[in-house]
Structure formats: structure tokens, C-alpha cells
PDB file of N, CA and C in Angstrom:
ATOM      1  N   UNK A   1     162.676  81.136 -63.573  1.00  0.00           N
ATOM      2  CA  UNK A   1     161.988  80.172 -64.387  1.00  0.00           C
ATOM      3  C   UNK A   1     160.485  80.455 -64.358  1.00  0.00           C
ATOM      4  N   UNK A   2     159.612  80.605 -65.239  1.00  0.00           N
ATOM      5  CA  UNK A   2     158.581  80.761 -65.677  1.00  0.00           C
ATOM      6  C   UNK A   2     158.148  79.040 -65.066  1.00  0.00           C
ATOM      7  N   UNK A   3     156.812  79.564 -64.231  1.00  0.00           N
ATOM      8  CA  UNK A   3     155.520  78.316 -63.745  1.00  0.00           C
ATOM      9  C   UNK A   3     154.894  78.164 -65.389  1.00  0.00           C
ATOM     10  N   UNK A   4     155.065  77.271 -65.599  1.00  0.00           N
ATOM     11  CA  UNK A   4     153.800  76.525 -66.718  1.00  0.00           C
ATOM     12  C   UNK A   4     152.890  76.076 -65.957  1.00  0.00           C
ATOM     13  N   UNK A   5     151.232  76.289 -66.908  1.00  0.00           N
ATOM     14  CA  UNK A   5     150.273  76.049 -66.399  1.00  0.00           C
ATOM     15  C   UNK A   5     149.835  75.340 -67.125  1.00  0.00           C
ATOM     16  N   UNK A   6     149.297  74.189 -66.430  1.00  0.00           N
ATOM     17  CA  UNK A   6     149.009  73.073 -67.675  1.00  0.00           C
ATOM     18  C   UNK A   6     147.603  72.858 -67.313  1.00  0.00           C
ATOM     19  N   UNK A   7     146.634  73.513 -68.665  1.00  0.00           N
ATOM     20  CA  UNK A   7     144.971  73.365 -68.442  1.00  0.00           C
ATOM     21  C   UNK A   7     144.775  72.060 -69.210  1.00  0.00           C
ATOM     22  N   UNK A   8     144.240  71.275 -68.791  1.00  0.00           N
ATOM     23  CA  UNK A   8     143.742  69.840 -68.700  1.00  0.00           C
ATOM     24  C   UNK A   8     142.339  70.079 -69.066  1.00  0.00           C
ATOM     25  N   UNK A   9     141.686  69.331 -69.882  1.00  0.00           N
ATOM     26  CA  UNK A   9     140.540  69.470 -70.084  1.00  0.00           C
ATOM     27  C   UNK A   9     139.663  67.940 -69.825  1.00  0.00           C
ATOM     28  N   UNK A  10     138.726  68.226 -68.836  1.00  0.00           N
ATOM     29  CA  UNK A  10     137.718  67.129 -68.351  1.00  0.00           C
ATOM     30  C   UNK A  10     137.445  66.751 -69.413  1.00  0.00           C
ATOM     31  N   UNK A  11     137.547  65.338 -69.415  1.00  0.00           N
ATOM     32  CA  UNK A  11     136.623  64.421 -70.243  1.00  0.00           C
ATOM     33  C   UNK A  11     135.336  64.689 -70.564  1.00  0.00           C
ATOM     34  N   UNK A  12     134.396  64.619 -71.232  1.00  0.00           N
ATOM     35  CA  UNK A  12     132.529  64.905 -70.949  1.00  0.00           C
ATOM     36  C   UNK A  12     132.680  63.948 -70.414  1.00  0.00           C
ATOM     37  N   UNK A  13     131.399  64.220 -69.482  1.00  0.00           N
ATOM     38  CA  UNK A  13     130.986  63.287 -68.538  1.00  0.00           C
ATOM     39  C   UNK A  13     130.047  62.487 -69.507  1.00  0.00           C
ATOM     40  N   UNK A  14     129.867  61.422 -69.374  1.00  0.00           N
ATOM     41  CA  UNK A  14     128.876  60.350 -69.662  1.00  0.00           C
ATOM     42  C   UNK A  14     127.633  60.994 -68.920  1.00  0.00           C
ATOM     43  N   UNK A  15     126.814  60.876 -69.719  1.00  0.00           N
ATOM     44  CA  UNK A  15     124.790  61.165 -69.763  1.00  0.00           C
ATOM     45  C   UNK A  15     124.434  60.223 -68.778  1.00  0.00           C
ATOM     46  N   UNK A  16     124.122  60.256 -67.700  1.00  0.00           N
ATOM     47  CA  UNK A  16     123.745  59.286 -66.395  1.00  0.00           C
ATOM     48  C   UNK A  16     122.238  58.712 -67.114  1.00  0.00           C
ATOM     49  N   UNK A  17     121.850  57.428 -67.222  1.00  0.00           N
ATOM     50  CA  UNK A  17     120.856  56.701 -67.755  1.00  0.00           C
ATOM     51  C   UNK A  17     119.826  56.595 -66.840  1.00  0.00           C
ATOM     52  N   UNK A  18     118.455  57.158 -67.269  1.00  0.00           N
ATOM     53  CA  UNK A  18     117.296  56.951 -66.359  1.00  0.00           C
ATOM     54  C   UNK A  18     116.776  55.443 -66.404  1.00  0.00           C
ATOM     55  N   UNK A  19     116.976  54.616 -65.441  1.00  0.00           N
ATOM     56  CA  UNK A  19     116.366  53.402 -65.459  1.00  0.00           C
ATOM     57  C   UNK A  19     115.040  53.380 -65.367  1.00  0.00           C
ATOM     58  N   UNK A  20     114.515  54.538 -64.699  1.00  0.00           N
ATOM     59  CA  UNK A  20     113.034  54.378 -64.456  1.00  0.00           C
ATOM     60  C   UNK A  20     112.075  54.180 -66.008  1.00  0.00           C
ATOM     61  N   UNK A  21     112.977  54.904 -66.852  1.00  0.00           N
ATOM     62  CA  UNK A  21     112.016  54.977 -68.190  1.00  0.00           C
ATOM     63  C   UNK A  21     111.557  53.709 -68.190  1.00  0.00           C
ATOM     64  N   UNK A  22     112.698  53.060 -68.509  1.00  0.00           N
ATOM     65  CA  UNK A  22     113.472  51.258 -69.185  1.00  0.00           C
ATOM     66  C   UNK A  22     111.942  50.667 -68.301  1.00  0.00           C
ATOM     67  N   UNK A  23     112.138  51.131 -66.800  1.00  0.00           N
ATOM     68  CA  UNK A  23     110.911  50.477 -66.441  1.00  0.00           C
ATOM     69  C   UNK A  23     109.791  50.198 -66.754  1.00  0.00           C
ATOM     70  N   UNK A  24     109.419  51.213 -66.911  1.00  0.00           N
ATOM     71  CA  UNK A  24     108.139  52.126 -66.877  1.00  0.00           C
ATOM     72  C   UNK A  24     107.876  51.358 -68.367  1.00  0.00           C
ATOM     73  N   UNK A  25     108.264  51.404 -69.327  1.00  0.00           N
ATOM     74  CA  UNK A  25     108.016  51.194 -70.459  1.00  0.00           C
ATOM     75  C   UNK A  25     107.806  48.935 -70.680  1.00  0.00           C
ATOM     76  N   UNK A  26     108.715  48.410 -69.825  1.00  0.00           N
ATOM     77  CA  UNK A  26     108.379  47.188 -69.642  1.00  0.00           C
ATOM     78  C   UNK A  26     107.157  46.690 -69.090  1.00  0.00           C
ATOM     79  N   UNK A  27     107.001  48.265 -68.068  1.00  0.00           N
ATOM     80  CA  UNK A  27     105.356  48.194 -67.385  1.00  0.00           C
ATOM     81  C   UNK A  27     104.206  47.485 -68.503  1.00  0.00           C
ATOM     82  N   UNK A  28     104.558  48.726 -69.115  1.00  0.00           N
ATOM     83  CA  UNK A  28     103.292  49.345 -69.693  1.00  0.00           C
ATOM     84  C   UNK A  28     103.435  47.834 -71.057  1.00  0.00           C
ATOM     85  N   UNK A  29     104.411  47.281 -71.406  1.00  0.00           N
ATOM     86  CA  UNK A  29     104.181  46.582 -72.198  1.00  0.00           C
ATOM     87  C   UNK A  29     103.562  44.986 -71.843  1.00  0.00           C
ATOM     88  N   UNK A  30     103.659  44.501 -70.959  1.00  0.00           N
ATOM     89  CA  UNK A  30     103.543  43.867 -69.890  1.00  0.00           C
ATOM     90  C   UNK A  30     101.953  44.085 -69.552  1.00  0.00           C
ATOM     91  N   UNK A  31     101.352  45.189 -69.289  1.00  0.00           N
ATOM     92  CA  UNK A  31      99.947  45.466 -69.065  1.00  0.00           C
ATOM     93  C   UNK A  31      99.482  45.582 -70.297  1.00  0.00           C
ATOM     94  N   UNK A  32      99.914  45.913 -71.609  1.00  0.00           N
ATOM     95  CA  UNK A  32      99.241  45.424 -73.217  1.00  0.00           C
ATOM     96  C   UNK A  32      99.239  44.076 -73.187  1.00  0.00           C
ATOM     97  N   UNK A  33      99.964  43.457 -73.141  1.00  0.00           N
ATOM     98  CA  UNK A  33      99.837  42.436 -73.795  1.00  0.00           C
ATOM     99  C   UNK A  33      98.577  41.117 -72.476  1.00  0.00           C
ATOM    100  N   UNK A  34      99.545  41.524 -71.725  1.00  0.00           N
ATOM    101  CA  UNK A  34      98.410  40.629 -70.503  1.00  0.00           C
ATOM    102  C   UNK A  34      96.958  40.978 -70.954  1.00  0.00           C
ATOM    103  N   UNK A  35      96.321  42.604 -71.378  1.00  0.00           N
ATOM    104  CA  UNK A  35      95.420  42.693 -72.359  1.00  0.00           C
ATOM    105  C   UNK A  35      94.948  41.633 -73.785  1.00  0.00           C
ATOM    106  N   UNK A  36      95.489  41.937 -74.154  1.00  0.00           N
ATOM    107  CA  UNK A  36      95.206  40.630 -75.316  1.00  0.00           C
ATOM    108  C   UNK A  36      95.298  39.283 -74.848  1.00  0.00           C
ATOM    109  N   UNK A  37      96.279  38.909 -73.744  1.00  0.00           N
ATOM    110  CA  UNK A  37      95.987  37.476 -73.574  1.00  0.00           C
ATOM    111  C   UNK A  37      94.428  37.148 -72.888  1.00  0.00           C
ATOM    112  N   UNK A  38      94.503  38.147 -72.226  1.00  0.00           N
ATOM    113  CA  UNK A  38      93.035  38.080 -71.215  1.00  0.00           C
ATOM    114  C   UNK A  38      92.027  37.604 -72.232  1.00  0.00           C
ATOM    115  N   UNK A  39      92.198  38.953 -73.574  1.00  0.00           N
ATOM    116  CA  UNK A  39      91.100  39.216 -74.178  1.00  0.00           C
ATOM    117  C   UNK A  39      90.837  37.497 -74.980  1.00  0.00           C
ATOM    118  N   UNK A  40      92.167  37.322 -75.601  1.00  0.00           N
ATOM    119  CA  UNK A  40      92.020  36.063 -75.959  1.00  0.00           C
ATOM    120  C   UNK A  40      91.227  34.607 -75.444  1.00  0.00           C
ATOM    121  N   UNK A  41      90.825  34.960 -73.954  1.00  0.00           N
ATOM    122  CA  UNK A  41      90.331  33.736 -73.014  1.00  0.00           C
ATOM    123  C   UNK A  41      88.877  34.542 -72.814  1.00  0.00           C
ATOM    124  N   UNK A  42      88.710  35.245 -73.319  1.00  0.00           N
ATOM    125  CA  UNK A  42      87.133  35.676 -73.198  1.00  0.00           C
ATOM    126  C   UNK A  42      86.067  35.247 -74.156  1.00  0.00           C
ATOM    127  N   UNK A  43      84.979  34.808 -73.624  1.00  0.00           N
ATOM    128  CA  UNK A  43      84.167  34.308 -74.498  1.00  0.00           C
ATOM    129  C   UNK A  43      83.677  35.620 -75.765  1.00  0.00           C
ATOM    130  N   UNK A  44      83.827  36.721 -75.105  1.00  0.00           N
ATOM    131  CA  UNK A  44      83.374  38.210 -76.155  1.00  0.00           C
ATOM    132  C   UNK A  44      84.317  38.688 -75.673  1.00  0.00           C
ATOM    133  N   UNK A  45      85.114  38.445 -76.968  1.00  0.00           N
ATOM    134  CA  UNK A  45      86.622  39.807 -76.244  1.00  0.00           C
ATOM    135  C   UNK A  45      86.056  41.099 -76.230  1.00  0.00           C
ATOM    136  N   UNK A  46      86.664  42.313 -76.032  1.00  0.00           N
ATOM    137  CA  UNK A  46      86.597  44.092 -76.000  1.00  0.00           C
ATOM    138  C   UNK A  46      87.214  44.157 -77.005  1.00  0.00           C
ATOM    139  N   UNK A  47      88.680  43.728 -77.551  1.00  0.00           N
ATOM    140  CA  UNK A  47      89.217  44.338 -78.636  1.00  0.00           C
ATOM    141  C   UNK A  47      89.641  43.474 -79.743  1.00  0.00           C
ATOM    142  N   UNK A  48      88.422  42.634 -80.271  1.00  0.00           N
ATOM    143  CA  UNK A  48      88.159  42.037 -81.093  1.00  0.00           C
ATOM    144  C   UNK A  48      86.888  41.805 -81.475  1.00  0.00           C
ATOM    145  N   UNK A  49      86.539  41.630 -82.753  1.00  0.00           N
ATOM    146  CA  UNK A  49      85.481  41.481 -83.267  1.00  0.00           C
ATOM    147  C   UNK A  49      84.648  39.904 -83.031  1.00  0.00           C
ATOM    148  N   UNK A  50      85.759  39.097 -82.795  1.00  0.00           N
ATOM    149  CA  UNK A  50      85.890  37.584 -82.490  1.00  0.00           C
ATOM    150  C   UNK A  50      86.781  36.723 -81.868  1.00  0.00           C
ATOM    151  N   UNK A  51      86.134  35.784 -80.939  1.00  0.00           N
ATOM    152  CA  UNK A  51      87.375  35.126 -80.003  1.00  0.00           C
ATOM    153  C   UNK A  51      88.730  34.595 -81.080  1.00  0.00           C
ATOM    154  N   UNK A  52      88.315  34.227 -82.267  1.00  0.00           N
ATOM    155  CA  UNK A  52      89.575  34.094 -83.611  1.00  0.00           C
ATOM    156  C   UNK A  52      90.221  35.085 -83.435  1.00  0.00           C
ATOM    157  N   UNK A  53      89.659  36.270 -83.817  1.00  0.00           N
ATOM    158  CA  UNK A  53      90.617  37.420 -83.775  1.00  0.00           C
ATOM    159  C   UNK A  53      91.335  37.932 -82.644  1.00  0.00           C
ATOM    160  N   UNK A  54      90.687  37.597 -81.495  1.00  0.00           N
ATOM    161  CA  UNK A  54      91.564  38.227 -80.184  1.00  0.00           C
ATOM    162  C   UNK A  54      92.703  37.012 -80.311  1.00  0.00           C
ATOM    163  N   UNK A  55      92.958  36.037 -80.511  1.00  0.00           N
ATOM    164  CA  UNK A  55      93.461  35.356 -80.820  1.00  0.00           C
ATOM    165  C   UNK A  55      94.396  35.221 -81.455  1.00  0.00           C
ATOM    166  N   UNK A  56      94.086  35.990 -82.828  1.00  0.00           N
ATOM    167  CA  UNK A  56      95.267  36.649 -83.938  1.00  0.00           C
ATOM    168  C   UNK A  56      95.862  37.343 -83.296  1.00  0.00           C
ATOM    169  N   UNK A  57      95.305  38.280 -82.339  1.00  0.00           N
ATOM    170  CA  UNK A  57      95.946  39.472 -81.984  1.00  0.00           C
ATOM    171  C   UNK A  57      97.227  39.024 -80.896  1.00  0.00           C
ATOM    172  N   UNK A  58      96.433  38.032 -79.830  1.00  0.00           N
ATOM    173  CA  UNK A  58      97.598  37.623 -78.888  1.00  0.00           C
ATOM    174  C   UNK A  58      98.629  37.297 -79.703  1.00  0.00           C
ATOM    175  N   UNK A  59      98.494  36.404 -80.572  1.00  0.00           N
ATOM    176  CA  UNK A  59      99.715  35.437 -81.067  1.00  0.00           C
ATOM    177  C   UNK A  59     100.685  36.619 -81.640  1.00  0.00           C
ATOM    178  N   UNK A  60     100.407  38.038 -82.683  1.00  0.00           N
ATOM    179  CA  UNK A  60     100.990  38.521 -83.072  1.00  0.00           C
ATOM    180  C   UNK A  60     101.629  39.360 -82.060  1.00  0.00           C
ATOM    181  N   UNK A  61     101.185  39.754 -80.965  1.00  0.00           N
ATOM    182  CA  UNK A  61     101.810  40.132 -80.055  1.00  0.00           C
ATOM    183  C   UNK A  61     103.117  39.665 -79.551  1.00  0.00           C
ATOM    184  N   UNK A  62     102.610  38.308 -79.073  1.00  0.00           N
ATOM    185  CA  UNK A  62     103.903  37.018 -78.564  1.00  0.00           C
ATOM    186  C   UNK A  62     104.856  36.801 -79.600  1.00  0.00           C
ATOM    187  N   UNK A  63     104.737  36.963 -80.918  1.00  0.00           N
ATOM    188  CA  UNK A  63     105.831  36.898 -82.001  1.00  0.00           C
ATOM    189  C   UNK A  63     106.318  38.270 -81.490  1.00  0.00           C
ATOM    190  N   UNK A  64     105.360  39.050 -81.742  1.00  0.00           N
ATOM    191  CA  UNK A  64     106.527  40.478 -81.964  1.00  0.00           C
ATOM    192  C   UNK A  64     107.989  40.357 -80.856  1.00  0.00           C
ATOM    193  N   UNK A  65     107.253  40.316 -79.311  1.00  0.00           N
ATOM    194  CA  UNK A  65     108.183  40.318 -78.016  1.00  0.00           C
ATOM    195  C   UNK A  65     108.749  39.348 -78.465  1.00  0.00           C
ATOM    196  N   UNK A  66     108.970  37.954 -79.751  1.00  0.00           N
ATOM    197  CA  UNK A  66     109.895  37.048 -79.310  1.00  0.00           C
ATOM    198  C   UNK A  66     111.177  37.619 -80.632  1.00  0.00           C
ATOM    199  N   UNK A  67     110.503  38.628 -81.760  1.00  0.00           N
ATOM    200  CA  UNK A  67     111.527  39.345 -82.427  1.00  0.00           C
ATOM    201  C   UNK A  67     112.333  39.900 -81.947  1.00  0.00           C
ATOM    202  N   UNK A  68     111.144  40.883 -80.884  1.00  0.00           N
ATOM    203  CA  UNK A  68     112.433  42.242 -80.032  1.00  0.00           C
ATOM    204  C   UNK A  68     113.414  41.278 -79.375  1.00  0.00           C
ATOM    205  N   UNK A  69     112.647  40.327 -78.589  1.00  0.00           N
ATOM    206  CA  UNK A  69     113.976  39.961 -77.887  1.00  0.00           C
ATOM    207  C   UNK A  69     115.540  39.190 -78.711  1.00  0.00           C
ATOM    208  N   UNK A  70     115.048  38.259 -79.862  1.00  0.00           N
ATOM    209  CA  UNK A  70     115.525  38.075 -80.742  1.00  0.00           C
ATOM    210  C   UNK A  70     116.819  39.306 -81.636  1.00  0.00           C
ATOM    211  N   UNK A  71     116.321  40.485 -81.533  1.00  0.00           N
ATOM    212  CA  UNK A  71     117.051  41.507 -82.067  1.00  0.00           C
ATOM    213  C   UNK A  71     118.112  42.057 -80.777  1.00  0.00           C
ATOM    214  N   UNK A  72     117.393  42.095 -79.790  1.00  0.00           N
ATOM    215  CA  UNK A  72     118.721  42.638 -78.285  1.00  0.00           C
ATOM    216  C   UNK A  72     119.449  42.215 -78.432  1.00  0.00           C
ATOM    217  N   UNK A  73     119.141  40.350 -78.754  1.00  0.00           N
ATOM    218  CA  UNK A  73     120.163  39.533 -78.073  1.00  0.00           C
ATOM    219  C   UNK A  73     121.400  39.712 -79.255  1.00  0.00           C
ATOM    220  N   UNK A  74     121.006  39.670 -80.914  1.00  0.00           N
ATOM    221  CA  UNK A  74     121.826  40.173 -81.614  1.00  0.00           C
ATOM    222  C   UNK A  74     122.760  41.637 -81.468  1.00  0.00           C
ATOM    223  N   UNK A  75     122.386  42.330 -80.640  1.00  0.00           N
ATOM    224  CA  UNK A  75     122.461  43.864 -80.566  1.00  0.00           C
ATOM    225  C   UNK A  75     123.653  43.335 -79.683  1.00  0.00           C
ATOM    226  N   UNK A  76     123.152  42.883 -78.836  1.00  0.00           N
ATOM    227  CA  UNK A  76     124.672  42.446 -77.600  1.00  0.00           C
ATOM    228  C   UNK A  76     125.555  41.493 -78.252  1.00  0.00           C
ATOM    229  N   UNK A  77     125.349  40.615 -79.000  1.00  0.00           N
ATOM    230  CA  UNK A  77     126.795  40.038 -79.481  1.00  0.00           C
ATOM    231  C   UNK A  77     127.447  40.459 -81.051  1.00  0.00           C
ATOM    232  N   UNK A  78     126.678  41.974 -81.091  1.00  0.00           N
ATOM    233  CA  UNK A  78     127.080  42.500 -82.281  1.00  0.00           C
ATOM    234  C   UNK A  78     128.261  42.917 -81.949  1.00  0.00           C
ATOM    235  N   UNK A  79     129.792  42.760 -82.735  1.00  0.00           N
ATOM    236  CA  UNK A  79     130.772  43.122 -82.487  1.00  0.00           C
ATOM    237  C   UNK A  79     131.658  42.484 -81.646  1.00  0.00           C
ATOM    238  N   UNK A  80     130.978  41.548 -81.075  1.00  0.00           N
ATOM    239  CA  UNK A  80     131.776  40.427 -80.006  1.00  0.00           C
ATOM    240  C   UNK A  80     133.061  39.289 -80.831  1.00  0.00           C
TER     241      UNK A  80
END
């Protein structure tokens, strides 16, 4: 009787996920925006022409982060 050889082929492995990016990138968004809020409580902001405008700037900031988060949360019960 003839051995059969039965070649099996590995699955791909799944791409192991760097968490550090994910971090790193919450860092850095986290240190922008604490920027603009600062700037916003300054009598002469740095990155505004006017305490109004640092002002504009915070608020559009705080919308944006309340879109992104707004869009995850859709992202996760997409398909649920």
C-alpha cells in the first residue's frame, strides 16, 4: 500500500497589530488639542490672531474629536 502524504497548507497568519502606533497617535492628539484649549484661556493666544479666534479654533477641534468618536462608535455596531 502506497503512504499518502497529505500537505496541509497553514492558514496566513494574521498581521500582529502595533499598539504602540494607536498610542502614540492619541498622544500626540491629546497634546494638539490641550494646545488650543490652553491657547483659548490666554489673554494673547500664539495660534490665533484673537482670543475669538483661539476660541473658534478650540471649539472646532472639540466637534471634530466628538465626530471621530461619533463615527467609531458607528464603525463598531456596523453589521451588528
Amino acid at each position: 500500500m502506497a503512504n499518502a502524504t497529505q500537505t496541509q497548507t497553514s492558514a496566513p497568519k494574521a498581521e500582529e497589530f502595533d499598539r504602540t502606533s494607536v498610542t502614540r497617535s492619541f498622544a500626540r492628539l491629546k497634546h494638539e488639542v490641550s494646545e488650543l484649549v490652553n491657547d483659548a484661556h490666554r489673554s494673547r493666544p500664539f495660534y490665533a490672531a484673537s482670543k475669538e479666534e483661539a476660541v473658534t479654533k478650540r471649539d472646532a477641534a472639540l466637534a471634530l474629536l466628538s465626530q471621530a468618536a461619533e463615527k467609531i462608535d458607528a464603525i463598531k455596531k456596523d453589521g451588528n
